[in-house]
C-alpha atoms as a PDB file:
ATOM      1  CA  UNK A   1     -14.795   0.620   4.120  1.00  0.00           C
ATOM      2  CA  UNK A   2     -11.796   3.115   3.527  1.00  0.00           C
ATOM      3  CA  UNK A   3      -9.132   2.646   0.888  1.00  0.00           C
ATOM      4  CA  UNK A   4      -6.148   4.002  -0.746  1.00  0.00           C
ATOM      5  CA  UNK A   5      -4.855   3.563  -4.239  1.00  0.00           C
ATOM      6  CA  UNK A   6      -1.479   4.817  -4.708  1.00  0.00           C
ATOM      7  CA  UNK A   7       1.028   5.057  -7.801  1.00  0.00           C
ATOM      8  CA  UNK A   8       4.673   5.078  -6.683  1.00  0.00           C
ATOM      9  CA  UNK A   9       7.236   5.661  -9.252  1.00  0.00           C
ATOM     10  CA  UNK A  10      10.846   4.546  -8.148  1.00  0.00           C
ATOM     11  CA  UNK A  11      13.968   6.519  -9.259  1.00  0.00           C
ATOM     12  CA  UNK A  12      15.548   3.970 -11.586  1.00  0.00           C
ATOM     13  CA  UNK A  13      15.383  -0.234 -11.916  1.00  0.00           C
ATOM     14  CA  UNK A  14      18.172  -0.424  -8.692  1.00  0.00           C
ATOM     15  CA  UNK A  15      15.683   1.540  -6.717  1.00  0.00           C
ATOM     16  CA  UNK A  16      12.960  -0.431  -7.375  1.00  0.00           C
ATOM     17  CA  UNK A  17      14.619  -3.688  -6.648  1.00  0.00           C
ATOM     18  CA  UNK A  18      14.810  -2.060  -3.235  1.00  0.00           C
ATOM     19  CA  UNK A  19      11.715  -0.597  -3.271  1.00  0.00           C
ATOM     20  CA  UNK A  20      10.115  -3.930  -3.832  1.00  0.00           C
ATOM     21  CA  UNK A  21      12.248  -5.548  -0.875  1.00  0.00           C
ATOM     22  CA  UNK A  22      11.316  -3.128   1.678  1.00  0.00           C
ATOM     23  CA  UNK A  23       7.450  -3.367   0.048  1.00  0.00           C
ATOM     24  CA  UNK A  24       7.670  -7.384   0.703  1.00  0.00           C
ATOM     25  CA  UNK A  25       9.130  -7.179   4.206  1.00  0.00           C
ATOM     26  CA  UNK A  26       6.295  -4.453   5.217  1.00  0.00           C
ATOM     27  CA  UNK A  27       3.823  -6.703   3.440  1.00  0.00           C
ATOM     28  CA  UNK A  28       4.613  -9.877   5.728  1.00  0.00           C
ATOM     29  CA  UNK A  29       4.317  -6.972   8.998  1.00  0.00           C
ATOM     30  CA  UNK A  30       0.897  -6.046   7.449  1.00  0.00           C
ATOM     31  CA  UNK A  31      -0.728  -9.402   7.201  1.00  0.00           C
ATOM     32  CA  UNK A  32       0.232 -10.992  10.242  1.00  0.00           C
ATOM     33  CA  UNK A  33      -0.528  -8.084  12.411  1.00  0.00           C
ATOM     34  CA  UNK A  34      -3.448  -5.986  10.725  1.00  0.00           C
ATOM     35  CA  UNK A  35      -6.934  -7.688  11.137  1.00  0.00           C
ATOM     36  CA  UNK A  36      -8.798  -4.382   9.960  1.00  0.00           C
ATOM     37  CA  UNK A  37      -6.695  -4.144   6.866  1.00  0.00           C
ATOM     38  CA  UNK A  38      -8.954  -6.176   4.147  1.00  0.00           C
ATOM     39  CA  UNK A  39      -6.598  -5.998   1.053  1.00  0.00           C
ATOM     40  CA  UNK A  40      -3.188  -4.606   0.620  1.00  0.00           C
ATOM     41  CA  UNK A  41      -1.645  -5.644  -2.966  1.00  0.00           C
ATOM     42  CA  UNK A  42       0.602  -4.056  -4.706  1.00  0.00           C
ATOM     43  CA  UNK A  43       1.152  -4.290  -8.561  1.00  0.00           C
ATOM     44  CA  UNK A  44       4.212  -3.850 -11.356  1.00  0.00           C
ATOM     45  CA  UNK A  45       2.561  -1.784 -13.784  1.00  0.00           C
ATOM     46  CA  UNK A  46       2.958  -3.591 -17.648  1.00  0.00           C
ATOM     47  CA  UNK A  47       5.005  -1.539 -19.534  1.00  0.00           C
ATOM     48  CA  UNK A  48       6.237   0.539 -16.941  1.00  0.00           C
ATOM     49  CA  UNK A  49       8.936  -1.404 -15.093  1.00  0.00           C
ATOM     50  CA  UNK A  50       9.683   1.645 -12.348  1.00  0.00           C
ATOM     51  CA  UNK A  51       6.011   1.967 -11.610  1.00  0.00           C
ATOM     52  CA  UNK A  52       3.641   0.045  -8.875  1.00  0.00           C
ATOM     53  CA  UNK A  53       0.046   0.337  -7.485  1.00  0.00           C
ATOM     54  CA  UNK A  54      -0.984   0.298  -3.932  1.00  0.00           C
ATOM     55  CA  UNK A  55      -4.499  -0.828  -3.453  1.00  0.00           C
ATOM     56  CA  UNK A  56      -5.335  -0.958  -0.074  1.00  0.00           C
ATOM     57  CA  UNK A  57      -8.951  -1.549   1.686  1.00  0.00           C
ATOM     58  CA  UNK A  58      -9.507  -1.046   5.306  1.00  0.00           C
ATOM     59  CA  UNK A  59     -12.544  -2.140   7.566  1.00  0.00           C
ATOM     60  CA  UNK A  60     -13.107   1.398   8.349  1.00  0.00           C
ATOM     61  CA  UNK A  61     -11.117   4.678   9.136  1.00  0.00           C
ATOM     62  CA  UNK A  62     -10.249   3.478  12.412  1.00  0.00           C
ATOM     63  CA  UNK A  63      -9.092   0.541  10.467  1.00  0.00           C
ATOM     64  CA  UNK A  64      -6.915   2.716   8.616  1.00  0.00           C
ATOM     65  CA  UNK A  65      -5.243   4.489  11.519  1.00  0.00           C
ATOM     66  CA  UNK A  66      -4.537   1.720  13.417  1.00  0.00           C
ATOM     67  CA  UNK A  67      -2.333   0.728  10.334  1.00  0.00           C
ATOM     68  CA  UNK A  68      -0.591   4.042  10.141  1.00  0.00           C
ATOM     69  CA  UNK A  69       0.250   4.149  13.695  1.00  0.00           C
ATOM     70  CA  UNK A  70       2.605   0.892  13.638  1.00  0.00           C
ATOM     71  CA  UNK A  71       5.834   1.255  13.557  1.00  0.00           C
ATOM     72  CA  UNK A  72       7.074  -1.140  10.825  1.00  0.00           C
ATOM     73  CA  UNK A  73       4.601   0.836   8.450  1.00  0.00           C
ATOM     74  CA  UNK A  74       6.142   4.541   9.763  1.00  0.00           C
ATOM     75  CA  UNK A  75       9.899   2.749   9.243  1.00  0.00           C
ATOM     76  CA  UNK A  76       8.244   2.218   5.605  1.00  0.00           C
ATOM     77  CA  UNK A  77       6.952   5.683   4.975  1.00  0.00           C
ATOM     78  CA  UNK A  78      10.682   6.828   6.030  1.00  0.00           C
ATOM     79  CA  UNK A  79      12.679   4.295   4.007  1.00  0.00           C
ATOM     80  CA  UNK A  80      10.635   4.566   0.714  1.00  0.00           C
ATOM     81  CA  UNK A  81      12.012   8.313   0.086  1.00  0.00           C
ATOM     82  CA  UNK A  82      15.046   7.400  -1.192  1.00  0.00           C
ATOM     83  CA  UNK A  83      13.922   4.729  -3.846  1.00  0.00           C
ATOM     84  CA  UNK A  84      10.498   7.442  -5.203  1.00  0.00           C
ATOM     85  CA  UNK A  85      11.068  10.215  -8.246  1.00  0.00           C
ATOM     86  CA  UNK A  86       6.950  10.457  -7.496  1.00  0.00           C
ATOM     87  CA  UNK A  87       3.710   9.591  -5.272  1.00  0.00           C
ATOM     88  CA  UNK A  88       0.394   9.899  -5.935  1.00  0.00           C
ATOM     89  CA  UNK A  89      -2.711   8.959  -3.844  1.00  0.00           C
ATOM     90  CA  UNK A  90      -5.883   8.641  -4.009  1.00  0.00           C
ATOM     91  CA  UNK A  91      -8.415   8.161  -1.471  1.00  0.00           C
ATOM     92  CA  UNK A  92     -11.347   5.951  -1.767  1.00  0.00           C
ATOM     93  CA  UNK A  93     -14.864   5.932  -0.798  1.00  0.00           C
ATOM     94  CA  UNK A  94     -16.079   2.818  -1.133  1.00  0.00           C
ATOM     95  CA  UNK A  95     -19.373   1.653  -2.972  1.00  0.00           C
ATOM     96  CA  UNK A  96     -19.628  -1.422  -3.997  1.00  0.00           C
ATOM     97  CA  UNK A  97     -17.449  -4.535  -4.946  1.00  0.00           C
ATOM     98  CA  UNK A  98     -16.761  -8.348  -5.375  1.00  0.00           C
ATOM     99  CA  UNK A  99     -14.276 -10.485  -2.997  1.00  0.00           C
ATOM    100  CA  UNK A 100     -14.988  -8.832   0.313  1.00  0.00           C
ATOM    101  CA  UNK A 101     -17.734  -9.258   2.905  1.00  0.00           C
ATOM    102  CA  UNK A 102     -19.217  -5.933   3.231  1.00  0.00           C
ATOM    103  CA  UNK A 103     -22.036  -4.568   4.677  1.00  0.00           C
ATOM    104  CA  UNK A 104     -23.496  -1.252   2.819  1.00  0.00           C
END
């Protein structure tokens, strides 16, 4: 397993009205073409209206790739510029967990 947990933090509430549409529209790309990505939710963070979590999990590294390399999620990467003040990720080894089938 590979996964990502990132904090994006969107210029202002207009942004992240935006932010959130271009998130949903990716989202329905994601699970209807992405059998290696395991989990991708994002989150509103509670008492922090501009701010949401990414926690993705792929099958593997290859997984994770395979996601990168489509072009709805590179039209994503582009288009989410303009709604961010700030990014952060993280990058996640996994070792153990609840709710997926995993062999480790």
């Amino acid at each position: 397993m590979f996964g990502l947990m990132v904090r994006f933090t969107c210029k202002d509430e207009s942004a992240a009205a935006e932010f959130d549409s271009l998130v949903a529209r990716t989202g329905e790309q994601i699970r209807a073409n992405e059998p290696g990505t395991v989990i991708y939710t994002v989150h509103r963070v509670d008492g922090r209206p501009l701010e949401r979590i990414f926690y993705e999990l792929y099958r593997d590294k290859d997984a994770f790739e395979a996601h990168e390399s489509k072009d709805y999620v590179k039209a994503f990467l582009s288009a989410r510029e303009q709604y961010l003040a700030s990014t952060e990720v993280d990058r996640l080894d996994f070792v153990s967990g609840k709710g997926v089938d995993v062999e480790h």
